[in-house]
N, C-alpha and C. Protein backbone atom coordinates (compact mmCIF):
# COMPACT_ATOMS: atom_id res chain seq x y z
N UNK A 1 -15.37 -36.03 14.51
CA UNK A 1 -14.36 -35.18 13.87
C UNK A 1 -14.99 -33.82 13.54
N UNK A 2 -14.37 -32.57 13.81
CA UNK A 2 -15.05 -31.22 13.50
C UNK A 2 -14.81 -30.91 12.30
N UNK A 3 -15.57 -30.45 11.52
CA UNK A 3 -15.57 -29.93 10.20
C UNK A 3 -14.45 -28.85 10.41
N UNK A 4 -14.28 -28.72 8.92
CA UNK A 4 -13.81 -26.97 8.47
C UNK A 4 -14.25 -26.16 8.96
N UNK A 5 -13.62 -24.97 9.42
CA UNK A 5 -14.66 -23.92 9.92
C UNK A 5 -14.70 -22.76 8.64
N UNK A 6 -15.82 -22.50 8.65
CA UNK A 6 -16.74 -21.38 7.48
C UNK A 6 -15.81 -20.07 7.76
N UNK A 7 -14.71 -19.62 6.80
CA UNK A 7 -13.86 -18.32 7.23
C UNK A 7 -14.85 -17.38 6.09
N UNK A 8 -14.90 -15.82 6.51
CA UNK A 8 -15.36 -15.03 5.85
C UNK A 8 -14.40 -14.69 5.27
N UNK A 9 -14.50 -14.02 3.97
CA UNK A 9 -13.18 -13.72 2.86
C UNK A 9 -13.71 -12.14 2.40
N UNK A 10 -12.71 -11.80 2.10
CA UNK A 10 -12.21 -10.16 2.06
C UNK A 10 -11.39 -10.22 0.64
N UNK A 11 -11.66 -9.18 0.02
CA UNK A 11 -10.77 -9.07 -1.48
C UNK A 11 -10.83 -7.79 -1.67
N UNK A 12 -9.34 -7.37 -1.77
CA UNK A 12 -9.28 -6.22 -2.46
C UNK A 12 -9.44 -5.63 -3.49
N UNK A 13 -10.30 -4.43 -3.82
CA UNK A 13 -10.74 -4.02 -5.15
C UNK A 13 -10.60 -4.49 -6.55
N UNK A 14 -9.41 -4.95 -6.68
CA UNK A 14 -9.12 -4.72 -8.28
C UNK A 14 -8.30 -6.49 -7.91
N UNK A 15 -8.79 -7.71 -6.70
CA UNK A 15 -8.16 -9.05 -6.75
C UNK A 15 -8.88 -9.57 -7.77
N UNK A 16 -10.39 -9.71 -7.64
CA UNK A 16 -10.86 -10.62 -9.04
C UNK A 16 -10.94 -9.70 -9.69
N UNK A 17 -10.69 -8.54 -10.17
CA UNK A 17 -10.29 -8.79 -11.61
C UNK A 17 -9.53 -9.09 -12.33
N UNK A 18 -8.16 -8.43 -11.80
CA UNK A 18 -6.95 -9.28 -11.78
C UNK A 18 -6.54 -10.73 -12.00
N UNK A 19 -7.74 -11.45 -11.05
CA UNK A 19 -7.01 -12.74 -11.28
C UNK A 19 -7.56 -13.89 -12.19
N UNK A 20 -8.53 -13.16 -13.14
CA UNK A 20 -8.74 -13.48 -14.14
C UNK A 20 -8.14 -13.53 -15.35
N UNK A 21 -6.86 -12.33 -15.24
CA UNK A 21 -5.91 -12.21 -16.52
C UNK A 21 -4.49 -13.42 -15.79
N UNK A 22 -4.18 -13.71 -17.06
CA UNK A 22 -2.77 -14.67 -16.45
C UNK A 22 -1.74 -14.25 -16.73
N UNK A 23 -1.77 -12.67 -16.32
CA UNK A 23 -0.51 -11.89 -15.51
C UNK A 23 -0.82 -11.99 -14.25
N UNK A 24 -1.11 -12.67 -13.71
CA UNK A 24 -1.42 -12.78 -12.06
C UNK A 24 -0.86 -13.74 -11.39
N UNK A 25 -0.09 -13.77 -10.44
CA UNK A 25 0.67 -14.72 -9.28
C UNK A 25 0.67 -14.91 -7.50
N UNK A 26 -0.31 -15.86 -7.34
CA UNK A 26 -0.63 -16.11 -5.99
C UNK A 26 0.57 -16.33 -5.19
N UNK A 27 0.75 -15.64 -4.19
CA UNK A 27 1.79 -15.80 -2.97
C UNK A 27 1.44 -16.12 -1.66
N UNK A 28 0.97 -17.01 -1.14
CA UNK A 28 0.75 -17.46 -0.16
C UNK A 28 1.59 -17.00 1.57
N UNK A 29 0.83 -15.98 2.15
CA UNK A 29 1.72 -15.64 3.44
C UNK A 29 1.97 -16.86 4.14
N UNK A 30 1.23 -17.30 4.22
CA UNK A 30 1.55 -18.54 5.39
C UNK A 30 2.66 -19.88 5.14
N UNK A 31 3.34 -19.27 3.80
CA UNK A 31 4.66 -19.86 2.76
C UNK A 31 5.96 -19.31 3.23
N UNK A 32 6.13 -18.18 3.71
CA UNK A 32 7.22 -17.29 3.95
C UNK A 32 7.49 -16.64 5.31
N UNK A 33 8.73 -17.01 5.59
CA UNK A 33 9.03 -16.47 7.06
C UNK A 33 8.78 -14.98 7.16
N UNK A 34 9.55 -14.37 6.26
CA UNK A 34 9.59 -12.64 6.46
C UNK A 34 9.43 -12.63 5.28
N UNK A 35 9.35 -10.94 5.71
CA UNK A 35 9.66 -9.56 4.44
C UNK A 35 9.86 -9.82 3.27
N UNK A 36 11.45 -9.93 3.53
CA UNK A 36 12.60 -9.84 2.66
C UNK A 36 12.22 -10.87 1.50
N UNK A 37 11.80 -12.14 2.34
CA UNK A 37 10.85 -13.39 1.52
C UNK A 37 10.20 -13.10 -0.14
N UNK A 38 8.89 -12.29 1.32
CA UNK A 38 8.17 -11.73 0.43
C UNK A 38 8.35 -10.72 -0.84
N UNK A 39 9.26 -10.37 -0.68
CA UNK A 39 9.87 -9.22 -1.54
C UNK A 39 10.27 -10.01 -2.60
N UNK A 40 10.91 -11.09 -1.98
CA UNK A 40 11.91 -11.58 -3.74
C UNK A 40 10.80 -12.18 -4.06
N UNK A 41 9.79 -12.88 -3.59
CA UNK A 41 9.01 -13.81 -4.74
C UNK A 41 7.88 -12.54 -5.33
N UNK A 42 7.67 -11.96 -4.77
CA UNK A 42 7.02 -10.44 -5.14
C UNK A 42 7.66 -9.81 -6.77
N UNK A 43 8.65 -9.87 -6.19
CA UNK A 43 9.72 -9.39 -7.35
C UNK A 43 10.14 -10.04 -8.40
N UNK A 44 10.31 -11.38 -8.07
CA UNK A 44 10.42 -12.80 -9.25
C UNK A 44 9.25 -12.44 -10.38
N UNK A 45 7.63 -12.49 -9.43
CA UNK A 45 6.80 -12.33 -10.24
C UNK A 45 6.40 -11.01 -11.38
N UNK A 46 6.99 -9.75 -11.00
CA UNK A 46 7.09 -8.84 -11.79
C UNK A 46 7.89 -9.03 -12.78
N UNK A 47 8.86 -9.59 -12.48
CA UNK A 47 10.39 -9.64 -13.64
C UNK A 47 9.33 -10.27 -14.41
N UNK A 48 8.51 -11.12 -14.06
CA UNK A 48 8.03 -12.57 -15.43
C UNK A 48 7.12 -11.62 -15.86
N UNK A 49 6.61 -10.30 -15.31
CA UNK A 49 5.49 -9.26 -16.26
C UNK A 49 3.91 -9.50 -15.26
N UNK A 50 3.87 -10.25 -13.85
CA UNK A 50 3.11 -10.93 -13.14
C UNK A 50 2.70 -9.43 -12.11
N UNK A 51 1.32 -9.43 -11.64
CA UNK A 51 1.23 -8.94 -10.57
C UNK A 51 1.12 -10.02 -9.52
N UNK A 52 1.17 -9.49 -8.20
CA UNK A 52 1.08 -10.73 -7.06
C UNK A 52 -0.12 -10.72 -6.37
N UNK A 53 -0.86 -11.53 -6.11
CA UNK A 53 -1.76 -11.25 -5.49
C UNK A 53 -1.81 -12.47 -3.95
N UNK A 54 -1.77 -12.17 -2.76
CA UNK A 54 -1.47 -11.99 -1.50
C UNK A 54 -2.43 -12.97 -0.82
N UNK A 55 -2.45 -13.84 -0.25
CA UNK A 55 -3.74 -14.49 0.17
C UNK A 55 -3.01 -15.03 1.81
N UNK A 56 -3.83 -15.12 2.62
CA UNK A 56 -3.74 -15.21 4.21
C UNK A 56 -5.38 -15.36 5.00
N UNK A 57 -4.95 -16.05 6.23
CA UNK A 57 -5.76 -16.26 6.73
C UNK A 57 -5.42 -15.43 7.88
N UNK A 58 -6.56 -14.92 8.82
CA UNK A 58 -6.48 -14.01 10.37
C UNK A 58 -7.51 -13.70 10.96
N UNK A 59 -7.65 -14.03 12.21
CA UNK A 59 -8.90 -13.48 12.51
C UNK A 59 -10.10 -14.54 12.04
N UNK A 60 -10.12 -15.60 11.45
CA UNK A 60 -11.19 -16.24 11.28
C UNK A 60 -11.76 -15.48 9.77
N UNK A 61 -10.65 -15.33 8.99
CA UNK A 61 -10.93 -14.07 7.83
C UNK A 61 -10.16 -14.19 6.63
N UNK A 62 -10.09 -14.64 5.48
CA UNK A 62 -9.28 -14.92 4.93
C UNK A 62 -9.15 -13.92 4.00
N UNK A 63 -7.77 -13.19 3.95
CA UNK A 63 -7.90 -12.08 2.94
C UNK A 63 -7.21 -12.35 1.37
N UNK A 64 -7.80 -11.68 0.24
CA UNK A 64 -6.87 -11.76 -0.81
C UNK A 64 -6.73 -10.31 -1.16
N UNK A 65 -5.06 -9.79 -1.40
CA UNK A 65 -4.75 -8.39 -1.34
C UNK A 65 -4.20 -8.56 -2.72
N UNK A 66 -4.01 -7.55 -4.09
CA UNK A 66 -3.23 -7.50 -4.63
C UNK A 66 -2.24 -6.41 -3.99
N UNK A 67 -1.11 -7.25 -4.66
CA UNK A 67 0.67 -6.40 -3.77
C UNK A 67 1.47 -6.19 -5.06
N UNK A 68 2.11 -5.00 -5.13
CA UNK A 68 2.95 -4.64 -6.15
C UNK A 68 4.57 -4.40 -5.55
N UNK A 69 5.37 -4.68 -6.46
CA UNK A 69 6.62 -4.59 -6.39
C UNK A 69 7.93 -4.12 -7.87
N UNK A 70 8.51 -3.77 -7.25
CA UNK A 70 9.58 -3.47 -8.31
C UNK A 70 10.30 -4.49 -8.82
N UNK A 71 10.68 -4.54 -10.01
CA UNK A 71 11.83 -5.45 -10.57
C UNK A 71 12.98 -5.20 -10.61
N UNK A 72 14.02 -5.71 -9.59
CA UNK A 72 15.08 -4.86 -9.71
C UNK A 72 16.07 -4.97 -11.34
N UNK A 73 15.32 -5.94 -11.94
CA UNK A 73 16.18 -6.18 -13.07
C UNK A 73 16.04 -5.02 -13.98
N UNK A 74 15.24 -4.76 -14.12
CA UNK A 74 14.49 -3.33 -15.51
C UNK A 74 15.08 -2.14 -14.99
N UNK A 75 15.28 -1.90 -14.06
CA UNK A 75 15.83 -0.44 -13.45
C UNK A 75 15.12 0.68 -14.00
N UNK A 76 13.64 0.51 -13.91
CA UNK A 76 12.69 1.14 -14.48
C UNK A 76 12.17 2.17 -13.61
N UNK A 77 11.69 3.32 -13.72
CA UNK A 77 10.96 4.17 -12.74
C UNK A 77 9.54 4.24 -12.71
N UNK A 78 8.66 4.07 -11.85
CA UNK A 78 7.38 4.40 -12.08
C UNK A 78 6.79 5.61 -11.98
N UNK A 79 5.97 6.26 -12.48
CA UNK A 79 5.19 7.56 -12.20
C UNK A 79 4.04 7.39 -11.29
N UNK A 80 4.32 8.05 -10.07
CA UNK A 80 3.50 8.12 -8.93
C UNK A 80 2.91 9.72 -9.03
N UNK A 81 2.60 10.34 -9.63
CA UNK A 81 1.97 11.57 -9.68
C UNK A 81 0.75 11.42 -9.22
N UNK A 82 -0.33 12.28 -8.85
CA UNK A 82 -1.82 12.40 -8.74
C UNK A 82 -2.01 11.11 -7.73
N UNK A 83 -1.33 11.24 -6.64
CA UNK A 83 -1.45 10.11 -5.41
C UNK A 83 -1.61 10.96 -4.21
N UNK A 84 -1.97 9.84 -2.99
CA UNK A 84 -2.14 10.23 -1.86
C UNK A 84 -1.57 9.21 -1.20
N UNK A 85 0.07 9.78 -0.82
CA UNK A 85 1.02 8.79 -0.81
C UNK A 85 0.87 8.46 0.92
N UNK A 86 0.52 7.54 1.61
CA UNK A 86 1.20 6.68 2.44
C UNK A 86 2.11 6.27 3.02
N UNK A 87 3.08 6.13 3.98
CA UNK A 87 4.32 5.31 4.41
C UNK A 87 3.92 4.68 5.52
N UNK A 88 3.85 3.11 5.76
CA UNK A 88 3.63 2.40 6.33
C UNK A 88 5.13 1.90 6.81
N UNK A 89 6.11 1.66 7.90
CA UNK A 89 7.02 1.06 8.55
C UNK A 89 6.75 0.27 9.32
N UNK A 90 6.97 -1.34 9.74
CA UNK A 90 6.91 -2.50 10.28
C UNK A 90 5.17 -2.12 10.77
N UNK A 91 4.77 -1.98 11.58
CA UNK A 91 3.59 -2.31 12.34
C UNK A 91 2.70 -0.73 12.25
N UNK A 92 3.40 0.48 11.66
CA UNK A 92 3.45 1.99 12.21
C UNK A 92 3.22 2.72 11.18
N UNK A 93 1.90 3.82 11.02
CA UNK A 93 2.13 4.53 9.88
C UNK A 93 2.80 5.67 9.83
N UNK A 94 3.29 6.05 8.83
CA UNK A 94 4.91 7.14 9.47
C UNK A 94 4.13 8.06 8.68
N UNK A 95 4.45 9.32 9.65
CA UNK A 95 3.63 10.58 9.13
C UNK A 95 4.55 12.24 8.70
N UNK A 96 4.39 13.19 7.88
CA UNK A 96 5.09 14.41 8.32
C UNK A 96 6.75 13.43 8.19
N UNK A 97 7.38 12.99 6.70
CA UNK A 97 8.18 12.59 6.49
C UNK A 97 9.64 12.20 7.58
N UNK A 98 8.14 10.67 8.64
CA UNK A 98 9.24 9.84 9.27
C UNK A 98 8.97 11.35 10.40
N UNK A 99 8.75 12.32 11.34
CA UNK A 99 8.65 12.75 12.13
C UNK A 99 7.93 12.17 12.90
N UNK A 100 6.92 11.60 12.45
CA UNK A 100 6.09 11.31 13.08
C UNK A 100 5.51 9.82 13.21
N UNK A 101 5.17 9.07 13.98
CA UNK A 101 5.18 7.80 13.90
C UNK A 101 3.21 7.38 14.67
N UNK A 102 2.63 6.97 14.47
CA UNK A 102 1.11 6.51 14.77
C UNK A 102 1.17 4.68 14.77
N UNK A 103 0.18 3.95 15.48
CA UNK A 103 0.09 3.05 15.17
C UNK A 103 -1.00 2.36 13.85
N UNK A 104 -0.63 1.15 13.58
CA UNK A 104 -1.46 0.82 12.36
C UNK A 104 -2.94 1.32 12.47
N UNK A 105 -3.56 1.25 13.64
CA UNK A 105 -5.30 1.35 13.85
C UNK A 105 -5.06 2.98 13.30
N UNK A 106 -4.03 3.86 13.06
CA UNK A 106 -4.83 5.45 13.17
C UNK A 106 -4.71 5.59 11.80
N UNK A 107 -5.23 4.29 10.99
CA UNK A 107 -4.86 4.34 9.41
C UNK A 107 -6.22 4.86 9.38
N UNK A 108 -7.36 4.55 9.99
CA UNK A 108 -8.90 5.42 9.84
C UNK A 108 -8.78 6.91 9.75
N UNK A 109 -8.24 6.97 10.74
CA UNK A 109 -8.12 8.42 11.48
C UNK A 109 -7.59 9.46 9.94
N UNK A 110 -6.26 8.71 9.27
CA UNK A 110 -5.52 9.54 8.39
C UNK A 110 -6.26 9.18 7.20
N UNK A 111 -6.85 8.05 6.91
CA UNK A 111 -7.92 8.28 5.48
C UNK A 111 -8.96 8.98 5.75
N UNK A 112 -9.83 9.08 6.76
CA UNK A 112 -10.78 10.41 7.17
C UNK A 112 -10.18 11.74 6.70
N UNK A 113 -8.82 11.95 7.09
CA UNK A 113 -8.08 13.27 6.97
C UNK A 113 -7.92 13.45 5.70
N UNK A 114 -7.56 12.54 4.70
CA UNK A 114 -7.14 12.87 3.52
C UNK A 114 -8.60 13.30 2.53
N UNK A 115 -9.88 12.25 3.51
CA UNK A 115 -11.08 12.54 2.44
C UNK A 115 -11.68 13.81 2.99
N UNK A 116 -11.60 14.55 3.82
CA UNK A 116 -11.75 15.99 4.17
C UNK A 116 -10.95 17.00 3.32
N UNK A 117 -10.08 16.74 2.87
CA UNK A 117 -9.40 17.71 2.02
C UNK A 117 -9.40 17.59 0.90
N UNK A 118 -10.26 18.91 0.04
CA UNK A 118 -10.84 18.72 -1.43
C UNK A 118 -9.96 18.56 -2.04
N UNK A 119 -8.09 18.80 -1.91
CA UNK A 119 -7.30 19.19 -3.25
C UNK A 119 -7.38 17.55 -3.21
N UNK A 120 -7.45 16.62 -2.48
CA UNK A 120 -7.05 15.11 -2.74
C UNK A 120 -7.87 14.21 -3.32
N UNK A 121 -8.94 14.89 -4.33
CA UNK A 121 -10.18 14.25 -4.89
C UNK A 121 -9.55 14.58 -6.28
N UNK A 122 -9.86 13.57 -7.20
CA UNK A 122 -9.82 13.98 -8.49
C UNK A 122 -10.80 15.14 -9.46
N UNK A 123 -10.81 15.71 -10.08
CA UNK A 123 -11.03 17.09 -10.52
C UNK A 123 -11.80 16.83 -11.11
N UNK A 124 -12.94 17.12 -10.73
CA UNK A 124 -14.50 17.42 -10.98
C UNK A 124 -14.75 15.99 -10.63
N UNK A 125 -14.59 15.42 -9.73
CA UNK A 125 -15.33 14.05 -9.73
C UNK A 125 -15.45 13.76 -8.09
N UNK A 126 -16.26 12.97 -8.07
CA UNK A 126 -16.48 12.70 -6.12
C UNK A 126 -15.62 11.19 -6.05
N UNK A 127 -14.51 11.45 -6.23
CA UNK A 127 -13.27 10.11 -5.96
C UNK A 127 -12.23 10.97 -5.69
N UNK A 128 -11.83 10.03 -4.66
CA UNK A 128 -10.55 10.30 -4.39
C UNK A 128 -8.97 10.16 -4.88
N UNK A 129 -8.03 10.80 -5.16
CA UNK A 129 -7.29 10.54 -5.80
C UNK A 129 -6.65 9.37 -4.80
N UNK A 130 -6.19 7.60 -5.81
CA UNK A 130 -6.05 7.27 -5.65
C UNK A 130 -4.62 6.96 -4.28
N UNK A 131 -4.87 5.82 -3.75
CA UNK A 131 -3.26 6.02 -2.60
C UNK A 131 -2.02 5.19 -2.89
N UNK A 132 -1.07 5.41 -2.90
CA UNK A 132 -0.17 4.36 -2.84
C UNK A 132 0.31 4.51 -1.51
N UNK A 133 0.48 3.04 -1.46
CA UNK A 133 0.37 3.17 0.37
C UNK A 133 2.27 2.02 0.08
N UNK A 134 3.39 2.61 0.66
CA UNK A 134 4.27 2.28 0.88
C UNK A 134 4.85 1.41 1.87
N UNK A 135 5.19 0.04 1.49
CA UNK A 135 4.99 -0.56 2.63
C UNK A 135 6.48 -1.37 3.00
N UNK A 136 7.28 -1.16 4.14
CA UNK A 136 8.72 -2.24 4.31
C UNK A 136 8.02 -2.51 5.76
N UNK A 137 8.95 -3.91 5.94
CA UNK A 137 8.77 -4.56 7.06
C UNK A 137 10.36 -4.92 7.42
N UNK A 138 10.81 -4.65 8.91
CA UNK A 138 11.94 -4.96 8.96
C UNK A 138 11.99 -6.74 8.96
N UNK A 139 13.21 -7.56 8.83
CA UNK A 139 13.00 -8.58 9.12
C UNK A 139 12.90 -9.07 10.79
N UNK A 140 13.12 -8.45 11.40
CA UNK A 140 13.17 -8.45 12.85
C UNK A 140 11.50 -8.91 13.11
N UNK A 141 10.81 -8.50 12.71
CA UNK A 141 9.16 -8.89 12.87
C UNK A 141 8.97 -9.84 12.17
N UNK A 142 7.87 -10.80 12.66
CA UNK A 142 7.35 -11.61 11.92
C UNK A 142 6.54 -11.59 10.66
N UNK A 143 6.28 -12.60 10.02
CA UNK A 143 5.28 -12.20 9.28
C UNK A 143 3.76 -11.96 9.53
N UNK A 144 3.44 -12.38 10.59
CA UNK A 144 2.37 -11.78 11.18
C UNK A 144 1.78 -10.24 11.33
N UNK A 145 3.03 -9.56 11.31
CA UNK A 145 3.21 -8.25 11.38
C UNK A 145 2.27 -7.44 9.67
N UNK A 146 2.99 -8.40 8.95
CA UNK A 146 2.65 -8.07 7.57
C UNK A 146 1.28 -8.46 7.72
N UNK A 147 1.24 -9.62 7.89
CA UNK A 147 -1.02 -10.15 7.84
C UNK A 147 -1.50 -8.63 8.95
N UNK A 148 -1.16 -8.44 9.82
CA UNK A 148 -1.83 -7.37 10.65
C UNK A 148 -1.89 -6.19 9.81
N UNK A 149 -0.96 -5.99 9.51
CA UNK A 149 -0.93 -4.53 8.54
C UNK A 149 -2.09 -4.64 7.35
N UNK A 150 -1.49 -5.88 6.59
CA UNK A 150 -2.86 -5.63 5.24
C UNK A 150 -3.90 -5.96 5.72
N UNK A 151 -4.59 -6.53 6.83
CA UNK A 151 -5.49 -6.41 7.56
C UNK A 151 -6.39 -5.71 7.61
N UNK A 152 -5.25 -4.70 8.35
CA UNK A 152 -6.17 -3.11 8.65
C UNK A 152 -6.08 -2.29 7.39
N UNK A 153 -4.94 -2.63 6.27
CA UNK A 153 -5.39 -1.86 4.99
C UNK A 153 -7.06 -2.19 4.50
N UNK A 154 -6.41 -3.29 4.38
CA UNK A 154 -7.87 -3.94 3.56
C UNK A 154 -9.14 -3.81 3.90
N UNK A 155 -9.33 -3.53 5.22
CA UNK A 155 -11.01 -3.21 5.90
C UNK A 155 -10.91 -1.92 5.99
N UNK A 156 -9.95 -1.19 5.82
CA UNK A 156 -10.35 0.23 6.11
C UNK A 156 -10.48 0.98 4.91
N UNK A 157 -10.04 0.54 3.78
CA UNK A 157 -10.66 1.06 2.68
C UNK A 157 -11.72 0.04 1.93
N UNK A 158 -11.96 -1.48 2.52
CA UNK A 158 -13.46 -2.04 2.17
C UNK A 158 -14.44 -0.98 2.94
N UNK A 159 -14.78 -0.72 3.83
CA UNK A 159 -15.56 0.28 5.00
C UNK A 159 -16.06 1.35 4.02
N UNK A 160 -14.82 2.00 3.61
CA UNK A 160 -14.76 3.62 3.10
C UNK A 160 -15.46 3.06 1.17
N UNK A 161 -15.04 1.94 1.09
CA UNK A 161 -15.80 2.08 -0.74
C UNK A 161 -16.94 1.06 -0.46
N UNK A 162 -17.09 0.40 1.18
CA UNK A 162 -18.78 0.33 1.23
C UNK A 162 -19.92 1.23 0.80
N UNK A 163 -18.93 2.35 1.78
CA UNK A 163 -19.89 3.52 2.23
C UNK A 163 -20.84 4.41 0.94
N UNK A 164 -19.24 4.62 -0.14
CA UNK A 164 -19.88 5.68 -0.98
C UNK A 164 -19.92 4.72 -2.12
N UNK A 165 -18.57 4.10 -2.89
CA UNK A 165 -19.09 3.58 -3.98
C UNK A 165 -17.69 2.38 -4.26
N UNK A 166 -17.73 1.06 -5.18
CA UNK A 166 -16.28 0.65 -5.43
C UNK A 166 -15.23 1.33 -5.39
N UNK A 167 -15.49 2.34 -6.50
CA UNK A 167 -14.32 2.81 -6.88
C UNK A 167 -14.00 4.44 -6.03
N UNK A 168 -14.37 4.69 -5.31
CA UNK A 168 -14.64 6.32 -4.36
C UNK A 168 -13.25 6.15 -3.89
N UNK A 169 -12.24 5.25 -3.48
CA UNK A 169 -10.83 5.36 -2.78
C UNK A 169 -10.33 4.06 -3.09
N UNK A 170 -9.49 4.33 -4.71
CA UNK A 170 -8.95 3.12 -4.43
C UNK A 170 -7.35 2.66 -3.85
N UNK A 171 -6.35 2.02 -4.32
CA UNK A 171 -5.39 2.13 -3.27
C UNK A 171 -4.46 0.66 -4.08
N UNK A 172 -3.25 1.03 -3.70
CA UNK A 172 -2.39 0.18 -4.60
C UNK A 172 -0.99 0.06 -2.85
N UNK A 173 -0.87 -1.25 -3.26
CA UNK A 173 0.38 -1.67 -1.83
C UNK A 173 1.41 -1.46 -2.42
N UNK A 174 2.39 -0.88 -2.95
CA UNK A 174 4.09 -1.12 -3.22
C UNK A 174 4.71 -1.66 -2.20
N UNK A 175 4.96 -2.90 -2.16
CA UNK A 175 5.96 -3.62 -0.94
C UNK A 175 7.47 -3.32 -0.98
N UNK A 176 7.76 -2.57 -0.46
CA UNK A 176 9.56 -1.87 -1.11
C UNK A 176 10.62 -2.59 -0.24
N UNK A 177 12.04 -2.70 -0.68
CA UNK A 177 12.87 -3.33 0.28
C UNK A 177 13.50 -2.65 1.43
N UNK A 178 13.23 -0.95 1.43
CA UNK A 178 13.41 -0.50 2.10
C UNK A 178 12.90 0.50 2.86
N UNK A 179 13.38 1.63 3.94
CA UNK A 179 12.48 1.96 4.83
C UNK A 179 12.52 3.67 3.89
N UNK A 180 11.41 3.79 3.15
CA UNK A 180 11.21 4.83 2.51
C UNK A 180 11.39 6.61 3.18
N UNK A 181 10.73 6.10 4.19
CA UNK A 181 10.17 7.36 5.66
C UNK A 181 11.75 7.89 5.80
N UNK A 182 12.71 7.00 5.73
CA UNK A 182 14.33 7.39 6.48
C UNK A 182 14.56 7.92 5.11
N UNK A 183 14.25 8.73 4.01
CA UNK A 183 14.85 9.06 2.59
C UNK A 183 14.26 10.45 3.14
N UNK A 184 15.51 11.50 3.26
CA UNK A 184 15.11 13.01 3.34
C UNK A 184 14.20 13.71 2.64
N UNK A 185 13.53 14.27 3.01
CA UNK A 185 12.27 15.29 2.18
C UNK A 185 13.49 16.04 1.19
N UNK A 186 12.75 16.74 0.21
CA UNK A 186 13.87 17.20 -0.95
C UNK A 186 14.25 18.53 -0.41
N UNK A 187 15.14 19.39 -0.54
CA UNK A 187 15.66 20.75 -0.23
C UNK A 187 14.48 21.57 -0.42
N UNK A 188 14.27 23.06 0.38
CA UNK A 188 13.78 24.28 -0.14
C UNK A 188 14.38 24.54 -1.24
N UNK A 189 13.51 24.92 -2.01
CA UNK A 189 14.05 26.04 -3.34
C UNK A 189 14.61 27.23 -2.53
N UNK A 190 16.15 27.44 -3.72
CA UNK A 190 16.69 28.32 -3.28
C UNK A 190 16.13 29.54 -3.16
N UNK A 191 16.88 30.78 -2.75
CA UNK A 191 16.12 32.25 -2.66
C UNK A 191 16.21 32.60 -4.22
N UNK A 192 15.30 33.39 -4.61
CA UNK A 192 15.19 33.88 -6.00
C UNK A 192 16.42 35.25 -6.24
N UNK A 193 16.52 34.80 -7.46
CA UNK A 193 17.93 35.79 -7.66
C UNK A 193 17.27 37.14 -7.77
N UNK A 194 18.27 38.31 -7.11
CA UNK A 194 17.85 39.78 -7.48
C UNK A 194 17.54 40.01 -8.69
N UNK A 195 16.35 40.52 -9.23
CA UNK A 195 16.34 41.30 -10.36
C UNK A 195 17.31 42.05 -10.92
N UNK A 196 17.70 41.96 -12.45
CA UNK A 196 18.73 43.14 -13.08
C UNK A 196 18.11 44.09 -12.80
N UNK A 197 16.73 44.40 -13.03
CA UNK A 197 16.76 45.92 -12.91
C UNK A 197 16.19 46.74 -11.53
N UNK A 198 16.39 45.68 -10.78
CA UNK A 198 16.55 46.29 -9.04
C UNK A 198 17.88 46.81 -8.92
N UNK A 199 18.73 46.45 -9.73
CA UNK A 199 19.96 47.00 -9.22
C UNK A 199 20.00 48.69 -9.74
């Protein structure tokens, strides 16, 4: 009879610490067909005051992600200020609001880009301002789709806070119910009114 096989395990930044407080709620991918799934028990666990934390196997790799979600009950808003916002769609990272579409692998490519540009570091410090990385999955895809995606989240910013330090880029998942990228960029500001005393 063959043993177990020895999987290497992956955890995202802030999983054990997290899952030491008992505001914390394990969700098992390999429990849920889709998304949408994932969303309500995602969401169950916030209403109770819970974060979720994500566990899957792939690749011979077992990951644990913490995943955040909204409660639709509180009708609460969060403050996303001082971010380096993300939009992730089914398999695709959406770029240049939904113009632009890349596949999951050029998630290197665009965290390279963001750590080249000084305004996206926090002020006076060698960290990066943190990401919220936005994430819907249609139900049309599997859930596999979702393990592939946090996948490549999860090693590509383990890699990047190998390199320099834990905390140098950290990064938060919002799992949303919908496709964020399709929500219009906001208007130009209007033209500025003539001066009274131009006239």
């Amino acid at each position: 009879m063959e043993g177990k096989k020895n999987l290497n395990e992956l955890y995202s930044q802030d999983f054990k610490e997290i899952q030491v407080d008992n505001t914390f709620g394990i969700v098992d991918l390999d429990s849920v067909m889709n998304f949408s799934e994932l969303i309500d028990k995602m969401a169950a666990l916030t209403c109770e005051g819970k974060v979720s934390g994500l566990k899957f196997e792939l690749d011979e790799t077992r990951y644990y992600i913490t995943g955040f979600s909204d409660c639709p009950n509180l009708g609460e808003t969060a403050c996303y200020f001082r971010r380096n916002h993300l939009t992730i769609r089914n398999d695709s990272l959406i770029l240049e609001y939904g113009k632009n579409k890349k596949p999951i692998r050029y998630l290197k490519t665009e965290l390279s880009n963001i750590m080249e540009n000084p305004n996206n570091f926090k002020y006076n410090e060698n960290k990066v301002n943190p990401a919220l990385i936005h994430f819907f999955v249609e139900d049309t895809y599997p859930i596999s789709t979702t393990k592939t995606v946090l996948k490549e989240i999860a090693e590509q910013f383990s890699a990047i806070n190998t390199t320099h330090n834990s905390d140098f880029f950290p990064y938060k998942i919002l799992f949303v119910g919908y496709d964020i990228s399709r929500i219009p960029p906001p208007p130009p500001p209007p033209p500025p009114l003539p001066n009274e005393i131009d006239k």
